[in-house]
PDB file of N, CA and C in Angstrom:
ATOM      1  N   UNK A   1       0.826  -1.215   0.000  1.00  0.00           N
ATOM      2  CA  UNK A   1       0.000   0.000   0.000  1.00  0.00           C
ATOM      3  C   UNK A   1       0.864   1.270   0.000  1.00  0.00           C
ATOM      4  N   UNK A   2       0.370   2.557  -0.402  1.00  0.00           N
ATOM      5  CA  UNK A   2       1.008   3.292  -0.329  1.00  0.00           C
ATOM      6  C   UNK A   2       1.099   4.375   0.701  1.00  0.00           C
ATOM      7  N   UNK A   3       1.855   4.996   1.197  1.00  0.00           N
ATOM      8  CA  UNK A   3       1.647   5.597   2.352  1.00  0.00           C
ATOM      9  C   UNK A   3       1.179   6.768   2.429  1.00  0.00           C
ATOM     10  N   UNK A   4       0.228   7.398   3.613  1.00  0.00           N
ATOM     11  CA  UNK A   4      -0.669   8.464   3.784  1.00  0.00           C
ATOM     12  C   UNK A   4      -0.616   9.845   2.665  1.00  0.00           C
ATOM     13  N   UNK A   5       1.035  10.231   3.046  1.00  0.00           N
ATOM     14  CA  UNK A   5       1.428  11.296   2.238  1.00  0.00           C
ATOM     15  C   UNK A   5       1.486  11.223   0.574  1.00  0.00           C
ATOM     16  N   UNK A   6       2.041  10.447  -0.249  1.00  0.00           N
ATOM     17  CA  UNK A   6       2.116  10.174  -1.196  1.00  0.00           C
ATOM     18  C   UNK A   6       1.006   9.531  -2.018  1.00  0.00           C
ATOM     19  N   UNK A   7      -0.726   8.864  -1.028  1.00  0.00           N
ATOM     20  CA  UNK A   7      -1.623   8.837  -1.337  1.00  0.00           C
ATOM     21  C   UNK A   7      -2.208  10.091  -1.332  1.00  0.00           C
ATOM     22  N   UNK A   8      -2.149  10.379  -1.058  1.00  0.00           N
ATOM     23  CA  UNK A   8      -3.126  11.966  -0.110  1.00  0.00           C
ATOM     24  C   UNK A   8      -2.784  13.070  -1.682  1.00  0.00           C
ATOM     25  N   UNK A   9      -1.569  13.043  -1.992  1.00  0.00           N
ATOM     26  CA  UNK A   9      -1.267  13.909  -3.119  1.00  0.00           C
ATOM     27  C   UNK A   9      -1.941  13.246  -4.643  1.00  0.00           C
ATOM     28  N   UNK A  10      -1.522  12.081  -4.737  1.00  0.00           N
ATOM     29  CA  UNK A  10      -1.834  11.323  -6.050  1.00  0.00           C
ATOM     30  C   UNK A  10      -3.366  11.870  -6.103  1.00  0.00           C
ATOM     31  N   UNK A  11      -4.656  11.564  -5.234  1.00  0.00           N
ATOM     32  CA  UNK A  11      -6.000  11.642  -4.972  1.00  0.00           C
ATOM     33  C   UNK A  11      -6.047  13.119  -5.764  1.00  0.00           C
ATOM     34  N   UNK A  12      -5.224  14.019  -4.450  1.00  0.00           N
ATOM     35  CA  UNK A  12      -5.313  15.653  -4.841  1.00  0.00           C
ATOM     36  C   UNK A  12      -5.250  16.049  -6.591  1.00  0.00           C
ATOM     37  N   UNK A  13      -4.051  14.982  -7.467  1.00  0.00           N
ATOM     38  CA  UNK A  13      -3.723  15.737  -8.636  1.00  0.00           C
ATOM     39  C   UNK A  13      -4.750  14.903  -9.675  1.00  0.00           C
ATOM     40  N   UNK A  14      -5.677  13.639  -8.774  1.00  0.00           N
ATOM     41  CA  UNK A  14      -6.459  13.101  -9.923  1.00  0.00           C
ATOM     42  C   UNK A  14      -7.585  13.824  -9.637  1.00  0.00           C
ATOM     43  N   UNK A  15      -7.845  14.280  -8.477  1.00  0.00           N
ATOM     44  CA  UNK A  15      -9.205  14.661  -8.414  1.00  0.00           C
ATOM     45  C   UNK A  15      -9.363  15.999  -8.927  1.00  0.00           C
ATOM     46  N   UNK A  16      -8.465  16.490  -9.250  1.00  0.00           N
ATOM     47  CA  UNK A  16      -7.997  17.994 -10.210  1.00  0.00           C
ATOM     48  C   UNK A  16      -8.001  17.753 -11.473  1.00  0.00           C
ATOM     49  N   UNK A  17      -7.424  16.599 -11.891  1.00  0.00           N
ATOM     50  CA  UNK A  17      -7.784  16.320 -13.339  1.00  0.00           C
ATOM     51  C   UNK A  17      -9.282  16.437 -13.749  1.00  0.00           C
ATOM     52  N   UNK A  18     -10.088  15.273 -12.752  1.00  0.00           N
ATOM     53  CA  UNK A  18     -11.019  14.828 -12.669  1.00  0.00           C
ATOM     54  C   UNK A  18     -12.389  15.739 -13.083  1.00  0.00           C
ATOM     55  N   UNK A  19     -11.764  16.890 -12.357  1.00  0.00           N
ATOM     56  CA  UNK A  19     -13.028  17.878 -11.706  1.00  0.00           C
ATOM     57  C   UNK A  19     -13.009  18.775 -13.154  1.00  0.00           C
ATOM     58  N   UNK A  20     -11.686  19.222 -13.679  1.00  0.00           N
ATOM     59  CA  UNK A  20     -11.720  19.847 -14.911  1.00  0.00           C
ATOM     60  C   UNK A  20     -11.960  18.949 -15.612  1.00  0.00           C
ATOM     61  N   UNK A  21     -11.432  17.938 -16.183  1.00  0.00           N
ATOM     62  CA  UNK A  21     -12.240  17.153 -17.090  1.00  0.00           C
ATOM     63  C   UNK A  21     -13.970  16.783 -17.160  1.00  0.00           C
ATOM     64  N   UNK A  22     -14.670  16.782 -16.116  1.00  0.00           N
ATOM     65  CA  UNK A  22     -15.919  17.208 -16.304  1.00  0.00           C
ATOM     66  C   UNK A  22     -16.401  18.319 -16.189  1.00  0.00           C
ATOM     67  N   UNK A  23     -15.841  19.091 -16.095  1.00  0.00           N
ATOM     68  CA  UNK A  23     -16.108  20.637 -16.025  1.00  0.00           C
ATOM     69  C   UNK A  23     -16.254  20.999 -17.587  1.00  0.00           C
ATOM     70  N   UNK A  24     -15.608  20.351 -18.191  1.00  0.00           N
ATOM     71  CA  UNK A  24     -15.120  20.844 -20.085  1.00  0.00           C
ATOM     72  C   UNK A  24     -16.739  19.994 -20.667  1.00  0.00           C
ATOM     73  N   UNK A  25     -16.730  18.726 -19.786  1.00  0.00           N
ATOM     74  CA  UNK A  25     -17.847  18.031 -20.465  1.00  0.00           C
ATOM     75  C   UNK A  25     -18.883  18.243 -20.777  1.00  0.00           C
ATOM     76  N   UNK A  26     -18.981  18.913 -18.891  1.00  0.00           N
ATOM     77  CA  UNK A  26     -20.667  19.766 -18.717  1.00  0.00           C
ATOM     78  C   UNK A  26     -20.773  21.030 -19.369  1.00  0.00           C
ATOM     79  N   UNK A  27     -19.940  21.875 -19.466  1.00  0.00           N
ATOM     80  CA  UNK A  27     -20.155  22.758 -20.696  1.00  0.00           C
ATOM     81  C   UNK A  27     -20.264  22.327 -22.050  1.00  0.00           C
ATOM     82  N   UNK A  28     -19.186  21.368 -22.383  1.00  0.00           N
ATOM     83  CA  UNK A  28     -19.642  21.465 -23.819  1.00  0.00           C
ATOM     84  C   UNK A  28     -21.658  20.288 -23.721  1.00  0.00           C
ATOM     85  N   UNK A  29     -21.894  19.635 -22.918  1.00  0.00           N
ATOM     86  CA  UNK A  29     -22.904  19.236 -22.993  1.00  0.00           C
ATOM     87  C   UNK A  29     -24.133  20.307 -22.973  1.00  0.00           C
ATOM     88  N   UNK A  30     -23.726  21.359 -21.815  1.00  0.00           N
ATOM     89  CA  UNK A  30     -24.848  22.615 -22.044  1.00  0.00           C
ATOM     90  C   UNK A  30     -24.863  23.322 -23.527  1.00  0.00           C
ATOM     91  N   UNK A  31     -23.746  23.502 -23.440  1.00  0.00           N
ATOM     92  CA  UNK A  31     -23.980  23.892 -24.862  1.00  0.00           C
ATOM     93  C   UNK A  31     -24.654  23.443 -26.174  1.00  0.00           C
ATOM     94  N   UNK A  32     -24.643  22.136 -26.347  1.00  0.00           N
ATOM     95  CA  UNK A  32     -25.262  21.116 -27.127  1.00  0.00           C
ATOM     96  C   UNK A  32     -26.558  21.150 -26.812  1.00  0.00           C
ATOM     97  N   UNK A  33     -26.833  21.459 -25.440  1.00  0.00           N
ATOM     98  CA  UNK A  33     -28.125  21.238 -24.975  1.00  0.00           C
ATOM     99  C   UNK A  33     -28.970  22.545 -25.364  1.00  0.00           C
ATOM    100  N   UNK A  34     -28.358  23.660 -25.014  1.00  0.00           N
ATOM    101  CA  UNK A  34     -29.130  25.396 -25.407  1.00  0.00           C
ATOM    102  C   UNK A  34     -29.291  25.335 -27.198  1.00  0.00           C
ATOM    103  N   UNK A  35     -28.119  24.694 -27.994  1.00  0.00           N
ATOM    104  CA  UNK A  35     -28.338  24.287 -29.288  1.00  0.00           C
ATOM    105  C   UNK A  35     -29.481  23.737 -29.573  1.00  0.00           C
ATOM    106  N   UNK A  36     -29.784  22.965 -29.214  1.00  0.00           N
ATOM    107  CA  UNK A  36     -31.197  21.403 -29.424  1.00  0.00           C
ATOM    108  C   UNK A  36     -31.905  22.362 -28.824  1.00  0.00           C
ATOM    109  N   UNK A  37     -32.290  22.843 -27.797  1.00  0.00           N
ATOM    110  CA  UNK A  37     -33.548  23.407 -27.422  1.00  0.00           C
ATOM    111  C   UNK A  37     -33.844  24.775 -28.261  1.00  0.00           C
ATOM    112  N   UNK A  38     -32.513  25.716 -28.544  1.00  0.00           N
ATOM    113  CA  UNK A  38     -32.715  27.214 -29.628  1.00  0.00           C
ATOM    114  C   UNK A  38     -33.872  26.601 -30.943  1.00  0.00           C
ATOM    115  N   UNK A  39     -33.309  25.476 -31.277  1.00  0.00           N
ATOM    116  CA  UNK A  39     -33.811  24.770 -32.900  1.00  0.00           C
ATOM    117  C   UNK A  39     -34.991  24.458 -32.379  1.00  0.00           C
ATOM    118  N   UNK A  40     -35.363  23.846 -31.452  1.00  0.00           N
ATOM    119  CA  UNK A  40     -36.415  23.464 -31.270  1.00  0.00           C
ATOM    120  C   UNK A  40     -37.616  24.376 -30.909  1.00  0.00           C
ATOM    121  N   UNK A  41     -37.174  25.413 -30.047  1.00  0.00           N
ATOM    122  CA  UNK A  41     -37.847  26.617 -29.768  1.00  0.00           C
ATOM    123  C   UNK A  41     -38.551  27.538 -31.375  1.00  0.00           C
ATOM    124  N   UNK A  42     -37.191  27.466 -32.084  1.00  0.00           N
ATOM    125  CA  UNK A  42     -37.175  27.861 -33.444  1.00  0.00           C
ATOM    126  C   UNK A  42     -38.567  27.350 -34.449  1.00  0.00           C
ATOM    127  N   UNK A  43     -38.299  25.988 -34.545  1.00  0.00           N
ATOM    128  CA  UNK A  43     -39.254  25.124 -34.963  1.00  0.00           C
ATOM    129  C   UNK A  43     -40.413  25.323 -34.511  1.00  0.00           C
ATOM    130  N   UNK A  44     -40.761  25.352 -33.203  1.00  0.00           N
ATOM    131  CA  UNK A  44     -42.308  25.990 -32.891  1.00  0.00           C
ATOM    132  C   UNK A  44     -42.766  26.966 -33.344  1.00  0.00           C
ATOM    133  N   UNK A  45     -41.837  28.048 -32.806  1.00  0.00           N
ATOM    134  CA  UNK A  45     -42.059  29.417 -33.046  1.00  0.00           C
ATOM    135  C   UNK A  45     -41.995  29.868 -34.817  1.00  0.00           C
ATOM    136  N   UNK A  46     -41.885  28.693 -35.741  1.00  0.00           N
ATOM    137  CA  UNK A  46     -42.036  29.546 -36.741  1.00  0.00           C
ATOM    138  C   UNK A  46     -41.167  30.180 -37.003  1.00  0.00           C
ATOM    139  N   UNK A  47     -39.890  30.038 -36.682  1.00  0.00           N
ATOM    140  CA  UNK A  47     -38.710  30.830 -37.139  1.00  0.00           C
ATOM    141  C   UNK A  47     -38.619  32.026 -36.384  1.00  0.00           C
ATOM    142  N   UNK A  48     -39.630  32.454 -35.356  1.00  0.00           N
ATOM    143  CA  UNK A  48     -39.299  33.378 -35.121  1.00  0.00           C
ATOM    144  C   UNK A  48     -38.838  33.222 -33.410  1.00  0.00           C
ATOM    145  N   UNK A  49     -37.948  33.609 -32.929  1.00  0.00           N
ATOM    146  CA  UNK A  49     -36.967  33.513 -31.819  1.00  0.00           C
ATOM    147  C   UNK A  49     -37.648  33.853 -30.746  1.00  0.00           C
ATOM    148  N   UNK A  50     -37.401  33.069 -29.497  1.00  0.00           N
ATOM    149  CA  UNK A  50     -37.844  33.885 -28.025  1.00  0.00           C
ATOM    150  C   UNK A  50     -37.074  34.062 -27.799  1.00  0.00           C
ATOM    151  N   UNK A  51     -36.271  35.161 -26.900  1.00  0.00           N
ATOM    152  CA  UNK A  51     -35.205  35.509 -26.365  1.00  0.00           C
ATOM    153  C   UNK A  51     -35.353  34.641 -24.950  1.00  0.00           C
ATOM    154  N   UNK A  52     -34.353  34.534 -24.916  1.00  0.00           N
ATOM    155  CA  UNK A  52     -34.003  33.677 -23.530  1.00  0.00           C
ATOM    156  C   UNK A  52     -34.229  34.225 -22.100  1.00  0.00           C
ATOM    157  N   UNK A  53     -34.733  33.609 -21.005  1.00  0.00           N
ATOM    158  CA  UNK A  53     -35.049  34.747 -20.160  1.00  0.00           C
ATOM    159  C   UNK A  53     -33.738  34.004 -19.035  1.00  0.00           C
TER     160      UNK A  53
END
């Protein structure tokens, strides 16, 4: 096993990876998501836009 200190850091620099790597995800997923719903909003509305509140 590995010991306290040298676990304790490894955790720290994955869970930093970790946290930005879904951080990039969930944005680019919102984004995809405000996309699909703009078109879709679009599509109802007849082409014509609601502004976002």
């Amino acid at each position: 096993m590995y010991n306290t200190e040298t676990w304790r850091i490894t955790t720290m620099i994955l869970l930093k990876k970790k946290r930005k790597a879904v951080r990039n995800v969930c944005l680019k997923r919102m984004e995809g998501l405000n996309k699909f719903t703009d078109n879709k909003l679009m599509e109802r509305t007849n082409g014509k836009q609601i502004p976002a509140k």
